[in-house]
PDB file of N, CA and C in Angstrom:
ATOM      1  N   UNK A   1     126.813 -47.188  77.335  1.00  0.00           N
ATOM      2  CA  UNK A   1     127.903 -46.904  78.254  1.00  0.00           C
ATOM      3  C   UNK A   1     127.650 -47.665  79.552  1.00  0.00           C
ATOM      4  N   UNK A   2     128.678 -48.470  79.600  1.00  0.00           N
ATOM      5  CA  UNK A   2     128.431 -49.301  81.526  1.00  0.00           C
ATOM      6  C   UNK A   2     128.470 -48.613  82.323  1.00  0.00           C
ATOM      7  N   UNK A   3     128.269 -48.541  83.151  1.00  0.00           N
ATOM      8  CA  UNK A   3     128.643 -48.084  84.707  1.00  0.00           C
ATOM      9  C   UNK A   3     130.003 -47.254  84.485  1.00  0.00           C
ATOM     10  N   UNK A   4     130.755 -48.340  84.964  1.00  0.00           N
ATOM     11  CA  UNK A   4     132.099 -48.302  85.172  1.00  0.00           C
ATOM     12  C   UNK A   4     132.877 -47.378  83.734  1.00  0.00           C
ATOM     13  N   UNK A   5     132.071 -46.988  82.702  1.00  0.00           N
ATOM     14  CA  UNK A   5     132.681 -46.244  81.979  1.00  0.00           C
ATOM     15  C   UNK A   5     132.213 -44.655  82.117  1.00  0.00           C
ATOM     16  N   UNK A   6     131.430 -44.787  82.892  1.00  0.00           N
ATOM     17  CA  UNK A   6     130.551 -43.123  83.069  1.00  0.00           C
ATOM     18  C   UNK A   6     131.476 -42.333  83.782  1.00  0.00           C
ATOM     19  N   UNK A   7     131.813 -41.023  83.452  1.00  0.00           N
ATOM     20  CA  UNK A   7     132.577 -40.165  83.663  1.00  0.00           C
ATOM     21  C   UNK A   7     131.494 -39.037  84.487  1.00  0.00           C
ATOM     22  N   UNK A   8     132.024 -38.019  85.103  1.00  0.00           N
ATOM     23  CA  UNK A   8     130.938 -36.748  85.221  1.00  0.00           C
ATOM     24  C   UNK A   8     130.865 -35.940  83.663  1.00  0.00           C
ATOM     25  N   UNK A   9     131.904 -35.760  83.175  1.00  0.00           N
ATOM     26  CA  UNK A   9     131.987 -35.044  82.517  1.00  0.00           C
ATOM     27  C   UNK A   9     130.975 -35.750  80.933  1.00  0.00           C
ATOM     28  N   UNK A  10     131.506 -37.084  80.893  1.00  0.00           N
ATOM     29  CA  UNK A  10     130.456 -38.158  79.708  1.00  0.00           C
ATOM     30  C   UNK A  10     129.025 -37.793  79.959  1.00  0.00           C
ATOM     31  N   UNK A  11     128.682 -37.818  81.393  1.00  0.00           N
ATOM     32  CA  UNK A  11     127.434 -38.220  82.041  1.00  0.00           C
ATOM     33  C   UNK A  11     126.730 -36.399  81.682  1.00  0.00           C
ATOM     34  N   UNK A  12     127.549 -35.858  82.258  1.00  0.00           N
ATOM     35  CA  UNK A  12     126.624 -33.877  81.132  1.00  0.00           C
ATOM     36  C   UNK A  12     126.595 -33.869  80.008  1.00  0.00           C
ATOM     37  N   UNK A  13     128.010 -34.256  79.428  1.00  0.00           N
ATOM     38  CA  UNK A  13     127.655 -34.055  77.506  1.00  0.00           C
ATOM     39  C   UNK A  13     126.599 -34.697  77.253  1.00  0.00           C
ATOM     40  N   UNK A  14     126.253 -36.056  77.423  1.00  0.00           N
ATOM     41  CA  UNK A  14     125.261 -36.789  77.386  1.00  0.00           C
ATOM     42  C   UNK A  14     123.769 -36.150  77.196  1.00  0.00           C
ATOM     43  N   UNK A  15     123.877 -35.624  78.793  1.00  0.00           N
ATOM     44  CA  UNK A  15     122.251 -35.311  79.363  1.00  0.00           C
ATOM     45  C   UNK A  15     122.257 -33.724  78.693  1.00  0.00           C
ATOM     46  N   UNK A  16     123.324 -32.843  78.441  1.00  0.00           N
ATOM     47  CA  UNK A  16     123.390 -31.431  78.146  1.00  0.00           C
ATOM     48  C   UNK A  16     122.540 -31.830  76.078  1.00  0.00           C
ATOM     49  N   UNK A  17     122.982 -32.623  75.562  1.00  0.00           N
ATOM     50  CA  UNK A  17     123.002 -32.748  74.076  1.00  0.00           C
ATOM     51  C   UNK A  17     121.740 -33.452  73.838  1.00  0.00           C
ATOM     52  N   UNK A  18     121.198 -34.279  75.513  1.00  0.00           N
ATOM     53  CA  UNK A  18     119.454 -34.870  74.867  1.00  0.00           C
ATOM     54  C   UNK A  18     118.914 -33.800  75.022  1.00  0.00           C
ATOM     55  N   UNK A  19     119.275 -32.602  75.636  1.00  0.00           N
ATOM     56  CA  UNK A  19     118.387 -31.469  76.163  1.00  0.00           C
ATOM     57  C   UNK A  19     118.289 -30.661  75.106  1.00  0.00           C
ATOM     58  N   UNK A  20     119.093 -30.991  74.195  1.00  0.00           N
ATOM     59  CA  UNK A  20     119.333 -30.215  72.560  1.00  0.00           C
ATOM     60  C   UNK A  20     119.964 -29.000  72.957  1.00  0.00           C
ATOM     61  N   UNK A  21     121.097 -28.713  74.242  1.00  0.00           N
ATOM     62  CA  UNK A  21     121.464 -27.153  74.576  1.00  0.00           C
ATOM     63  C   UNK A  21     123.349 -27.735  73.781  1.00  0.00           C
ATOM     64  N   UNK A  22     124.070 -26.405  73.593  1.00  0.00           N
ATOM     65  CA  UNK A  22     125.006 -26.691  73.342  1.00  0.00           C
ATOM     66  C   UNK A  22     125.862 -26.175  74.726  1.00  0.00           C
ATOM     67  N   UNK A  23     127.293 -26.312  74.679  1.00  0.00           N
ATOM     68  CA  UNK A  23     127.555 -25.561  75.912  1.00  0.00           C
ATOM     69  C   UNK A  23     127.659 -24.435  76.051  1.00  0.00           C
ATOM     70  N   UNK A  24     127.682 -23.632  75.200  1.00  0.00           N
ATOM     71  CA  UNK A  24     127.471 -22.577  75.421  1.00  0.00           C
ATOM     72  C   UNK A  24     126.175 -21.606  75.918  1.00  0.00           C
ATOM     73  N   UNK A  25     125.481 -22.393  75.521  1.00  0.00           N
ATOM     74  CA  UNK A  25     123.797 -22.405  75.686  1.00  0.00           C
ATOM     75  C   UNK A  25     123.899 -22.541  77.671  1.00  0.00           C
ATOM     76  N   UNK A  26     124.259 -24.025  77.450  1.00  0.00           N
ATOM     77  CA  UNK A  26     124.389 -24.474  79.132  1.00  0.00           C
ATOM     78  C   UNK A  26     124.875 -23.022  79.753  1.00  0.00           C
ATOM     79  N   UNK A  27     126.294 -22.873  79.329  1.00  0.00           N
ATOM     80  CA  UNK A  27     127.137 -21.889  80.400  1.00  0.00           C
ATOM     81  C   UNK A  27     126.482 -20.806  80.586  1.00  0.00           C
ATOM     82  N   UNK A  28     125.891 -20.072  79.521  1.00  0.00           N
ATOM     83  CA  UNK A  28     124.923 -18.949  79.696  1.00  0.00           C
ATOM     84  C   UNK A  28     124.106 -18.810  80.287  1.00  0.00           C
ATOM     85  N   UNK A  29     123.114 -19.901  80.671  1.00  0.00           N
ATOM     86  CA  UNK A  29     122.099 -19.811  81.377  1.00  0.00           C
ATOM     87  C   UNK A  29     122.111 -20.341  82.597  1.00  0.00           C
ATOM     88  N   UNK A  30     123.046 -20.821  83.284  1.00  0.00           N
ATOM     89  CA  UNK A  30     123.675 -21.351  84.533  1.00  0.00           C
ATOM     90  C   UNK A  30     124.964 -20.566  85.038  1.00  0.00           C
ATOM     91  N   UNK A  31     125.501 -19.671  84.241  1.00  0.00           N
ATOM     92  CA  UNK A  31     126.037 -18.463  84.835  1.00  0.00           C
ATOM     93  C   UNK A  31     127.760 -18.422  84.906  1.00  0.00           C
ATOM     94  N   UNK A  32     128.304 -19.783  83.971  1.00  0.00           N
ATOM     95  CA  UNK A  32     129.467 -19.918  83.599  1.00  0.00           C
ATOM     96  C   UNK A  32     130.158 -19.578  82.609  1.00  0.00           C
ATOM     97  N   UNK A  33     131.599 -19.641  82.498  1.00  0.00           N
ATOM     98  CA  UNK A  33     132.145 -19.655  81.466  1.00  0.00           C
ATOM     99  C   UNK A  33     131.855 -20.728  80.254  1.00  0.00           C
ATOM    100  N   UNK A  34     131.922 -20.786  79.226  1.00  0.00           N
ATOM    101  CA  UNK A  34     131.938 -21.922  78.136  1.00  0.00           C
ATOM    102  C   UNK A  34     132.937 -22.880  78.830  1.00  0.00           C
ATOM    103  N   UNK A  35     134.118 -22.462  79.002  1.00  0.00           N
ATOM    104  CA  UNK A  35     135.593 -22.997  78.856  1.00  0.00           C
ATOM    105  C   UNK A  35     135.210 -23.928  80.045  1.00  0.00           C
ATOM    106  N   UNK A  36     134.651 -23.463  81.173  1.00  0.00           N
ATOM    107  CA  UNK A  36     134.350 -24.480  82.576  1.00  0.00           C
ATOM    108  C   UNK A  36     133.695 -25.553  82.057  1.00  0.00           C
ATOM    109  N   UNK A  37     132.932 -25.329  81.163  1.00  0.00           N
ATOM    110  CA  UNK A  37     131.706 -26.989  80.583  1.00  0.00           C
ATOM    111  C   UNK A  37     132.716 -27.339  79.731  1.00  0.00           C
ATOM    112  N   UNK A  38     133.502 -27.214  78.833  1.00  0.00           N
ATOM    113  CA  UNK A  38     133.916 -27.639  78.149  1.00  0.00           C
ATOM    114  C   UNK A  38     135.274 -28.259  78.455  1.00  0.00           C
ATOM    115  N   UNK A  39     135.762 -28.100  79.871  1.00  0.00           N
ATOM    116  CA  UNK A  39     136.254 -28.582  80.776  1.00  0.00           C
ATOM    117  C   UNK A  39     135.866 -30.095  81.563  1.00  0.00           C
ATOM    118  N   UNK A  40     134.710 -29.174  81.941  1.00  0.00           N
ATOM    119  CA  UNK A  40     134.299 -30.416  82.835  1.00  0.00           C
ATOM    120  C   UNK A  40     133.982 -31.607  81.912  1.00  0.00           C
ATOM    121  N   UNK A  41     133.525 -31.344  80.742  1.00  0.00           N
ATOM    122  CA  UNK A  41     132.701 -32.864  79.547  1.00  0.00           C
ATOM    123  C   UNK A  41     134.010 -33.209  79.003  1.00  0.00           C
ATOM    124  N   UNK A  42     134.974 -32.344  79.151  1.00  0.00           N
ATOM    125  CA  UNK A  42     136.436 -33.365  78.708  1.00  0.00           C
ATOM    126  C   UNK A  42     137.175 -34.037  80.042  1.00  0.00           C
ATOM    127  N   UNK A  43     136.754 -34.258  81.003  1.00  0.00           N
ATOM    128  CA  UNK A  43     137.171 -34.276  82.167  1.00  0.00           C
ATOM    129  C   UNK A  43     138.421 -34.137  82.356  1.00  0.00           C
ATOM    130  N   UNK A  44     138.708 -32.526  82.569  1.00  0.00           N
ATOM    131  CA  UNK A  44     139.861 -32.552  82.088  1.00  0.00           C
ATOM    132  C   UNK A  44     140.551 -31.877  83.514  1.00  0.00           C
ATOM    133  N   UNK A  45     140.329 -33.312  84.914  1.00  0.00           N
ATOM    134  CA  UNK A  45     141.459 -33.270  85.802  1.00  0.00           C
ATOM    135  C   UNK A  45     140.310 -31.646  86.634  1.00  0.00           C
ATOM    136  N   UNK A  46     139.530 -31.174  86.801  1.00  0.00           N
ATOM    137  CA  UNK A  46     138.920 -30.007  87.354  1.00  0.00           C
ATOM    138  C   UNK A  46     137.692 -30.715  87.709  1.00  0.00           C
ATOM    139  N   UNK A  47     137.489 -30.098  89.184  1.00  0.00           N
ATOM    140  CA  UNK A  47     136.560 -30.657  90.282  1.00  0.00           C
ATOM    141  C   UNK A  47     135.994 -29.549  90.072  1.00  0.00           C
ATOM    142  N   UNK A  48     134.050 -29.439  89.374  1.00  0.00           N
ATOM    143  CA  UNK A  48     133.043 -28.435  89.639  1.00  0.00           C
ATOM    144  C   UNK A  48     132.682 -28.225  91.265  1.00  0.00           C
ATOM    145  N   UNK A  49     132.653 -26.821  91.201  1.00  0.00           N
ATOM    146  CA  UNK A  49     132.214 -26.657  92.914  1.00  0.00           C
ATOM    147  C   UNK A  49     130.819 -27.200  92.791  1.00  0.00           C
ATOM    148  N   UNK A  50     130.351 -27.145  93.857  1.00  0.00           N
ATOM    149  CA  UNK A  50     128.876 -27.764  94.381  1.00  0.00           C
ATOM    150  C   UNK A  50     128.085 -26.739  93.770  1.00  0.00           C
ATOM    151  N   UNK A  51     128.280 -25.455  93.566  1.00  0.00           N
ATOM    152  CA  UNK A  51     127.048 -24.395  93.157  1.00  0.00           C
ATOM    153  C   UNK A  51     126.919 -24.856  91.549  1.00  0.00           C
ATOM    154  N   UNK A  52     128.023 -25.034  90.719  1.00  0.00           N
ATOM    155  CA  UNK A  52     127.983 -25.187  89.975  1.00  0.00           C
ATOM    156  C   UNK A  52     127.266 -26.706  89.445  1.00  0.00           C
ATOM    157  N   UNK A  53     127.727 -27.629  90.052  1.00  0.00           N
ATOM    158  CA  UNK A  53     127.367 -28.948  90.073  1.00  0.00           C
ATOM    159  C   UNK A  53     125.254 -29.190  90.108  1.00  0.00           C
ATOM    160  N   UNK A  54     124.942 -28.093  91.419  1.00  0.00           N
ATOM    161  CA  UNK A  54     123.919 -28.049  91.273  1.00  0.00           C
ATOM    162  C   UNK A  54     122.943 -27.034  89.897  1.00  0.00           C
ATOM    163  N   UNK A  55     123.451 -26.305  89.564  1.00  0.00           N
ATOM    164  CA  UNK A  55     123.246 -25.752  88.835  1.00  0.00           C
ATOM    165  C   UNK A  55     122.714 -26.340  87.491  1.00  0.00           C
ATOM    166  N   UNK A  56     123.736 -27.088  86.980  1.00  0.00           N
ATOM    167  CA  UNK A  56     123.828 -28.323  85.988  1.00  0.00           C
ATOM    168  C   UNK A  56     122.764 -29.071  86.086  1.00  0.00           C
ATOM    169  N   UNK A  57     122.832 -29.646  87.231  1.00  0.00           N
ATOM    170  CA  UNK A  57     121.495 -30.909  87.929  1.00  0.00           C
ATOM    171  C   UNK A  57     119.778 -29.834  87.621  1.00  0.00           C
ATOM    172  N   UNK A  58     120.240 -28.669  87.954  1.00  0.00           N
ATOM    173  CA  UNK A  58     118.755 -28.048  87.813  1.00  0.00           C
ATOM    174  C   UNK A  58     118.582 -28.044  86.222  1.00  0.00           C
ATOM    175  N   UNK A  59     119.499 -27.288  85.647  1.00  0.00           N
ATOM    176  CA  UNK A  59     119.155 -26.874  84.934  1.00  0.00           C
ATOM    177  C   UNK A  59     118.348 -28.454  83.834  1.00  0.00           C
ATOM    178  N   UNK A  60     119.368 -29.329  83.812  1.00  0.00           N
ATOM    179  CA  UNK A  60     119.247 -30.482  83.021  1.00  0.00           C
ATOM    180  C   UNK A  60     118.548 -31.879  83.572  1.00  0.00           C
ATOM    181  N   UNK A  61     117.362 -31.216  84.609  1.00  0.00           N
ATOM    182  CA  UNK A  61     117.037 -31.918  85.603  1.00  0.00           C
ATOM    183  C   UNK A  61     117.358 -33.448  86.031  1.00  0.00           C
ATOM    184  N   UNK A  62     118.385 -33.145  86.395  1.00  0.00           N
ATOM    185  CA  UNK A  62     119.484 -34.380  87.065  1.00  0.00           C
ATOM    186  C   UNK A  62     119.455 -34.424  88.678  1.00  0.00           C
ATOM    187  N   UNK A  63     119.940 -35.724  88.914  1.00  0.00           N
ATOM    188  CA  UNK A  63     120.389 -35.769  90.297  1.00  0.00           C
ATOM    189  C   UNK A  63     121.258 -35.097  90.831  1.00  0.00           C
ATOM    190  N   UNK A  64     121.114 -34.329  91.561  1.00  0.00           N
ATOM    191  CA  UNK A  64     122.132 -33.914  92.381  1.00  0.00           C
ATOM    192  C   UNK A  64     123.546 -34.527  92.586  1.00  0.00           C
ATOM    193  N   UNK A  65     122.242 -35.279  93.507  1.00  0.00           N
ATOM    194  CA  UNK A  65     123.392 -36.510  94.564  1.00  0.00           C
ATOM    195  C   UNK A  65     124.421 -37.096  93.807  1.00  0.00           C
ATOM    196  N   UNK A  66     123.401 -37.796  92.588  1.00  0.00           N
ATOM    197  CA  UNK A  66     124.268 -38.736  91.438  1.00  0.00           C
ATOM    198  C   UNK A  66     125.231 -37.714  91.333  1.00  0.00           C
ATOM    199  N   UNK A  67     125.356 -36.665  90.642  1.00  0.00           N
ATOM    200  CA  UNK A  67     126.595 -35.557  90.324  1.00  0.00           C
ATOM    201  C   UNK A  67     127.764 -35.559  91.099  1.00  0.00           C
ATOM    202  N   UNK A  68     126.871 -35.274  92.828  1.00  0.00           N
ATOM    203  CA  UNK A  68     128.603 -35.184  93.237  1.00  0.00           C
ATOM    204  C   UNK A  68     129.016 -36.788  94.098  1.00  0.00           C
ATOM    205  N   UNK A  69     128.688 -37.777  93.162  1.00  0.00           N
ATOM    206  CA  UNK A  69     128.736 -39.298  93.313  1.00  0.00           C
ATOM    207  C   UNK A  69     129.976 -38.986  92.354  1.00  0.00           C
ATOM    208  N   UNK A  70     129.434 -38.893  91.133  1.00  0.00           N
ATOM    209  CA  UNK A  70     130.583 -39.168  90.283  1.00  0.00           C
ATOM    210  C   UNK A  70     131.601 -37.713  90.024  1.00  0.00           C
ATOM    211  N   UNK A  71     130.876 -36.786  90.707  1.00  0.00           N
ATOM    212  CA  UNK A  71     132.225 -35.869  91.086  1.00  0.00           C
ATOM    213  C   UNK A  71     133.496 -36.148  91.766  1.00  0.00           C
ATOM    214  N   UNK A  72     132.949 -36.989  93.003  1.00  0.00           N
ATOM    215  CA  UNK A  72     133.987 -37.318  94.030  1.00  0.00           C
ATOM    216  C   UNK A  72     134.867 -38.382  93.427  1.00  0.00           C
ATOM    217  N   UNK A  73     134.819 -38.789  92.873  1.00  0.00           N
ATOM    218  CA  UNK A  73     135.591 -39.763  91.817  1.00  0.00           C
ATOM    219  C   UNK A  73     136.721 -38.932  91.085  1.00  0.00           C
ATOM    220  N   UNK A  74     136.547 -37.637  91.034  1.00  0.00           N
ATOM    221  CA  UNK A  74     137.964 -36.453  90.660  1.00  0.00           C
ATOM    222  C   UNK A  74     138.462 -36.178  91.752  1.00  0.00           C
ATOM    223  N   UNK A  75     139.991 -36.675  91.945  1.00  0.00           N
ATOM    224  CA  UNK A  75     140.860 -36.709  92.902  1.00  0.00           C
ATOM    225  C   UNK A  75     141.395 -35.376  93.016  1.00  0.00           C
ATOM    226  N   UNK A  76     141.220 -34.353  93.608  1.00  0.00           N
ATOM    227  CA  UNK A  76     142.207 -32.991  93.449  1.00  0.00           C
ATOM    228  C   UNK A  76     143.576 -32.985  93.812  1.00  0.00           C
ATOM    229  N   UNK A  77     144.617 -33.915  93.965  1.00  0.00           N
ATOM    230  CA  UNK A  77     145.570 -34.454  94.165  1.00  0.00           C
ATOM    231  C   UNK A  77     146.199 -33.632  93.245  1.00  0.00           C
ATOM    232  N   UNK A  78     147.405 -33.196  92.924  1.00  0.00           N
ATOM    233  CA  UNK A  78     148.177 -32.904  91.156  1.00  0.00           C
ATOM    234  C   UNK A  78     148.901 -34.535  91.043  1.00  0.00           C
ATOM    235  N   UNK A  79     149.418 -35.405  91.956  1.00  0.00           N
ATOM    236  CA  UNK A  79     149.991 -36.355  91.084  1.00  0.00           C
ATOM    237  C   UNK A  79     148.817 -37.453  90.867  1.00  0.00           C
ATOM    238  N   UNK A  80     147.376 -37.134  91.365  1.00  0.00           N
ATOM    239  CA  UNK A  80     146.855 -38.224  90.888  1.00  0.00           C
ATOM    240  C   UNK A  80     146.299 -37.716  89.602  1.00  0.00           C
ATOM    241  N   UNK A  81     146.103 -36.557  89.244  1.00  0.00           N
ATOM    242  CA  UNK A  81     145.481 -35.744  88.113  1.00  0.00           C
ATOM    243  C   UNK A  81     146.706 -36.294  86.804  1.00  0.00           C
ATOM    244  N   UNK A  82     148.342 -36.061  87.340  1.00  0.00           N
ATOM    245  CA  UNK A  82     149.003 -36.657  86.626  1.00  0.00           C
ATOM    246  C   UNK A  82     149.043 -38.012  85.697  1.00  0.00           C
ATOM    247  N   UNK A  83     148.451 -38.626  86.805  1.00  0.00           N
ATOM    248  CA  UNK A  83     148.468 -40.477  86.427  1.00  0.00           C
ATOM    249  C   UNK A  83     147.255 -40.445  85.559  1.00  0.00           C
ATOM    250  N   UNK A  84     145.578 -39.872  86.136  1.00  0.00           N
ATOM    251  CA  UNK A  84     144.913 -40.087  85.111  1.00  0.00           C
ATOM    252  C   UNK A  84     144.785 -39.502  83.543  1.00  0.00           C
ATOM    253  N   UNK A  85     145.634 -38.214  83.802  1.00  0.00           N
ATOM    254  CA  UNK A  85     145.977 -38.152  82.144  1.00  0.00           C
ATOM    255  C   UNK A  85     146.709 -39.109  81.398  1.00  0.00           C
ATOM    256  N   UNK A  86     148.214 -39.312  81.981  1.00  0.00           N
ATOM    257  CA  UNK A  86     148.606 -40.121  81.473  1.00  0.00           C
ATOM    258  C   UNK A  86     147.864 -41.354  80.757  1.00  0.00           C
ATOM    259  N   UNK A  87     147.170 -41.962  82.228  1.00  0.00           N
ATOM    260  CA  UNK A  87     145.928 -42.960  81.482  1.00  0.00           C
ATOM    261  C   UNK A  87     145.238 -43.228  80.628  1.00  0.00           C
ATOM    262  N   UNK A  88     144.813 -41.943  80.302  1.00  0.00           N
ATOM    263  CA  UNK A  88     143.983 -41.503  78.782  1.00  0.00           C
ATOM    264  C   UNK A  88     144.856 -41.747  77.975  1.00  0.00           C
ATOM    265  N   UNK A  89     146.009 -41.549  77.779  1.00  0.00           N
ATOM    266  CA  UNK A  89     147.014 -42.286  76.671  1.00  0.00           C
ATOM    267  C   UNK A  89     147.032 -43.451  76.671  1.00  0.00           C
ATOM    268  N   UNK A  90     147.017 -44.683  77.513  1.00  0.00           N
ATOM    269  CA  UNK A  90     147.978 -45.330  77.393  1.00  0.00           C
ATOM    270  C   UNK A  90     146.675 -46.398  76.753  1.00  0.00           C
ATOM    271  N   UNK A  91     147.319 -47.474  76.435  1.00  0.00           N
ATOM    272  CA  UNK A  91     146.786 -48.910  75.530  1.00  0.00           C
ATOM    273  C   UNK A  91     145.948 -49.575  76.764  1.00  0.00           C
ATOM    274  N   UNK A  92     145.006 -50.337  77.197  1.00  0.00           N
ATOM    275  CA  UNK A  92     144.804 -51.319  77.989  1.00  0.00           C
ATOM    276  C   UNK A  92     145.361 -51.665  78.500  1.00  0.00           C
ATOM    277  N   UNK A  93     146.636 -52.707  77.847  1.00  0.00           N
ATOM    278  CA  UNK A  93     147.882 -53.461  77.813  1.00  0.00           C
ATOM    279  C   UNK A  93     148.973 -52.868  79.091  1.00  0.00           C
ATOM    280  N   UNK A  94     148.766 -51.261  78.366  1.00  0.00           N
ATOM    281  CA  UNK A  94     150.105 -50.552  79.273  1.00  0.00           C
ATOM    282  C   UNK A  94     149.248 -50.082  80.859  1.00  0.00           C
ATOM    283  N   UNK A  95     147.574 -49.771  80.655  1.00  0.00           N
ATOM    284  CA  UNK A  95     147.470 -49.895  81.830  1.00  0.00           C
ATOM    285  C   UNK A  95     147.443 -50.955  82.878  1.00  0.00           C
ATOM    286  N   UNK A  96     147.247 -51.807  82.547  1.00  0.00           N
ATOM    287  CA  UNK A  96     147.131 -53.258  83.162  1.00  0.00           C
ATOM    288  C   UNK A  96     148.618 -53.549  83.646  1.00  0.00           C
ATOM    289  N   UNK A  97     149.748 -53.041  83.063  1.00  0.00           N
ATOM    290  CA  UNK A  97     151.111 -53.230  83.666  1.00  0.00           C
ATOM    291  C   UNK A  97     151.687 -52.274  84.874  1.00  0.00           C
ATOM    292  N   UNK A  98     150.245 -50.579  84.351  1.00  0.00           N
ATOM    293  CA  UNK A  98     150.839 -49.920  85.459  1.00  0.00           C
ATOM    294  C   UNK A  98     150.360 -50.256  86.565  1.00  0.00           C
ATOM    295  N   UNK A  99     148.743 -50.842  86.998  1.00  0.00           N
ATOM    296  CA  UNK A  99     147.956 -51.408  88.121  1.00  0.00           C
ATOM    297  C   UNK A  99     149.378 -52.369  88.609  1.00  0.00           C
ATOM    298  N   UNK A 100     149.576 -53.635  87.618  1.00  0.00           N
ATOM    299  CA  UNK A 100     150.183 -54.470  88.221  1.00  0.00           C
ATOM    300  C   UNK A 100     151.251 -53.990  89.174  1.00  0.00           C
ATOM    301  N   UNK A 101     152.162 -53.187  88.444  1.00  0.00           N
ATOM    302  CA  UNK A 101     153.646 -52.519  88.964  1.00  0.00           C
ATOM    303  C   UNK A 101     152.794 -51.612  90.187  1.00  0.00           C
ATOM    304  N   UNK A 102     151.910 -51.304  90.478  1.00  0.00           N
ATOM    305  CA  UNK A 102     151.422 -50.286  91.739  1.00  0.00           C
ATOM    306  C   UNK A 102     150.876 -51.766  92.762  1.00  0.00           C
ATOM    307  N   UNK A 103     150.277 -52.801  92.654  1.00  0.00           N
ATOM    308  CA  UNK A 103     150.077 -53.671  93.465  1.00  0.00           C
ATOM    309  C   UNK A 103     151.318 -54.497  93.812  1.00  0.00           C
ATOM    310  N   UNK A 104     152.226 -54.466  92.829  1.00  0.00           N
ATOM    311  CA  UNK A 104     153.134 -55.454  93.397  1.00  0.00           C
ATOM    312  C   UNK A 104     154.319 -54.509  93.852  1.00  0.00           C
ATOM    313  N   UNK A 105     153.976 -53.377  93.524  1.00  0.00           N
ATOM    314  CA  UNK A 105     155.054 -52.180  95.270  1.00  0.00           C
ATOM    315  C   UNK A 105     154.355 -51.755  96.140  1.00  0.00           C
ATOM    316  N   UNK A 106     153.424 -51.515  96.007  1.00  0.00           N
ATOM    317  CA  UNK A 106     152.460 -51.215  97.539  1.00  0.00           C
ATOM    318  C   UNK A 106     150.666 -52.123  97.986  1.00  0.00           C
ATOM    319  N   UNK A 107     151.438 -53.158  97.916  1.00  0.00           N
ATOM    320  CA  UNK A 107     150.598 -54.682  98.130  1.00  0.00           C
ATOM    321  C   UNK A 107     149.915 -54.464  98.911  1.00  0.00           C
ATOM    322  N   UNK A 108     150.117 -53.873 100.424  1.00  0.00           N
ATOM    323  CA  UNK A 108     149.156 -54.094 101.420  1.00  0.00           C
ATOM    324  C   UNK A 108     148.236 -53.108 101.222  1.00  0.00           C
ATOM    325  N   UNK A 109     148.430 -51.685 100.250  1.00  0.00           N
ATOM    326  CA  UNK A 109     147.706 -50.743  99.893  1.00  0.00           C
ATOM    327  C   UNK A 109     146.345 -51.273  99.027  1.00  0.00           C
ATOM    328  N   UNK A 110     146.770 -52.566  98.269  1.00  0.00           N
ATOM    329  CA  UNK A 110     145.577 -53.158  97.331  1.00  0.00           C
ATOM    330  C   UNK A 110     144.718 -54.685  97.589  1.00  0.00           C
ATOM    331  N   UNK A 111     145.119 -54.556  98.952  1.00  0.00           N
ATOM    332  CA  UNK A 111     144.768 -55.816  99.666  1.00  0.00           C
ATOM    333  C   UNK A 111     142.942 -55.893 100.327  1.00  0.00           C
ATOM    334  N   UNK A 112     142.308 -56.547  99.118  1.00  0.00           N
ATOM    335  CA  UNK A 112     140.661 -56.498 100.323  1.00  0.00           C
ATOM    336  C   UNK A 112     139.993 -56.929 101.424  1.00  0.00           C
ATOM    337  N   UNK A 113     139.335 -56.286 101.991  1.00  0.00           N
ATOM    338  CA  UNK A 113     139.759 -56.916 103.711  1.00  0.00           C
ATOM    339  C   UNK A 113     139.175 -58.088 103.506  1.00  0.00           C
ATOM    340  N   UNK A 114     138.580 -58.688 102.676  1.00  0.00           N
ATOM    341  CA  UNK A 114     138.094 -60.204 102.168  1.00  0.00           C
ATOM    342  C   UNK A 114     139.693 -61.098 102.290  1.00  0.00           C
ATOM    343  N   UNK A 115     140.361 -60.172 102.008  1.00  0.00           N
ATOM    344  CA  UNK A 115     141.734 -61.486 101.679  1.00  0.00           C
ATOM    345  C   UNK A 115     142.629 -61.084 103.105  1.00  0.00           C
ATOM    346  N   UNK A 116     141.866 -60.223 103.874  1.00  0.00           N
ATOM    347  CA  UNK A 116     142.972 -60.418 105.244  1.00  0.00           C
ATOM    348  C   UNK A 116     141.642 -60.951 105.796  1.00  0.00           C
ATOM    349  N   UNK A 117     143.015 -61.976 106.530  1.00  0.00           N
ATOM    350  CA  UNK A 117     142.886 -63.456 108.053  1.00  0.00           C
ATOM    351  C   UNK A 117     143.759 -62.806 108.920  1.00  0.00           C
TER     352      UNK A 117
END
């Protein structure tokens, strides 16, 4: 998995399944519901609070920090939660048309300060 494909939710199933725990295992002994892990490893649009986040990190001795690195990467927005589901549907193809159609209506929004003079 690259970088750029690591999810929070990829990045626990991952480290939760070398640990040989299932989630239910996890949720039990970190003081959650099942349904919250099984949430969060589908990333499904839900931002873990910090108690919880750390919790995870202890239990599966992880980074913290790293956690709410790629936590903050879940927008609590509802229309941005919208777009990234959608995303999960769509082909490459169709995302690459929706980037385009979002840079070429709000241009100065995708502009790097490398390309402003």
């Amino acid at each position: 998995m690259s970088n750029s494909d690591i999810t929070l939710g990829k990045y626990i199933a991952e480290k939760r399944e070398a640990a040989n725990l299932s989630q239910r295992e996890l949720a039990k002994e970190i003081r959650i519901s099942h349904s919250t892990i099984s949430r969060i490893e589908k990333d499904d649009g839900i931002s873990p609070d910090n108690a919880t986040l750390r919790a995870i990190a202890k239990r599966l001795n992880l980074d913290y920090n790293y956690l709410l690195a790629l936590n903050k990467a879940i927008d609590n927005e509802p229309e941005i939660r919208v777009i990234q589901r959608a995303a999960k549907k769509m082909s490459e193809k169709d995302k690459q048309k929706m980037l385009n159609i979002l840079q070429a209506t709000f241009e100065d929004l995708f502009k790097e300060e490398d390309d402003v003079e």
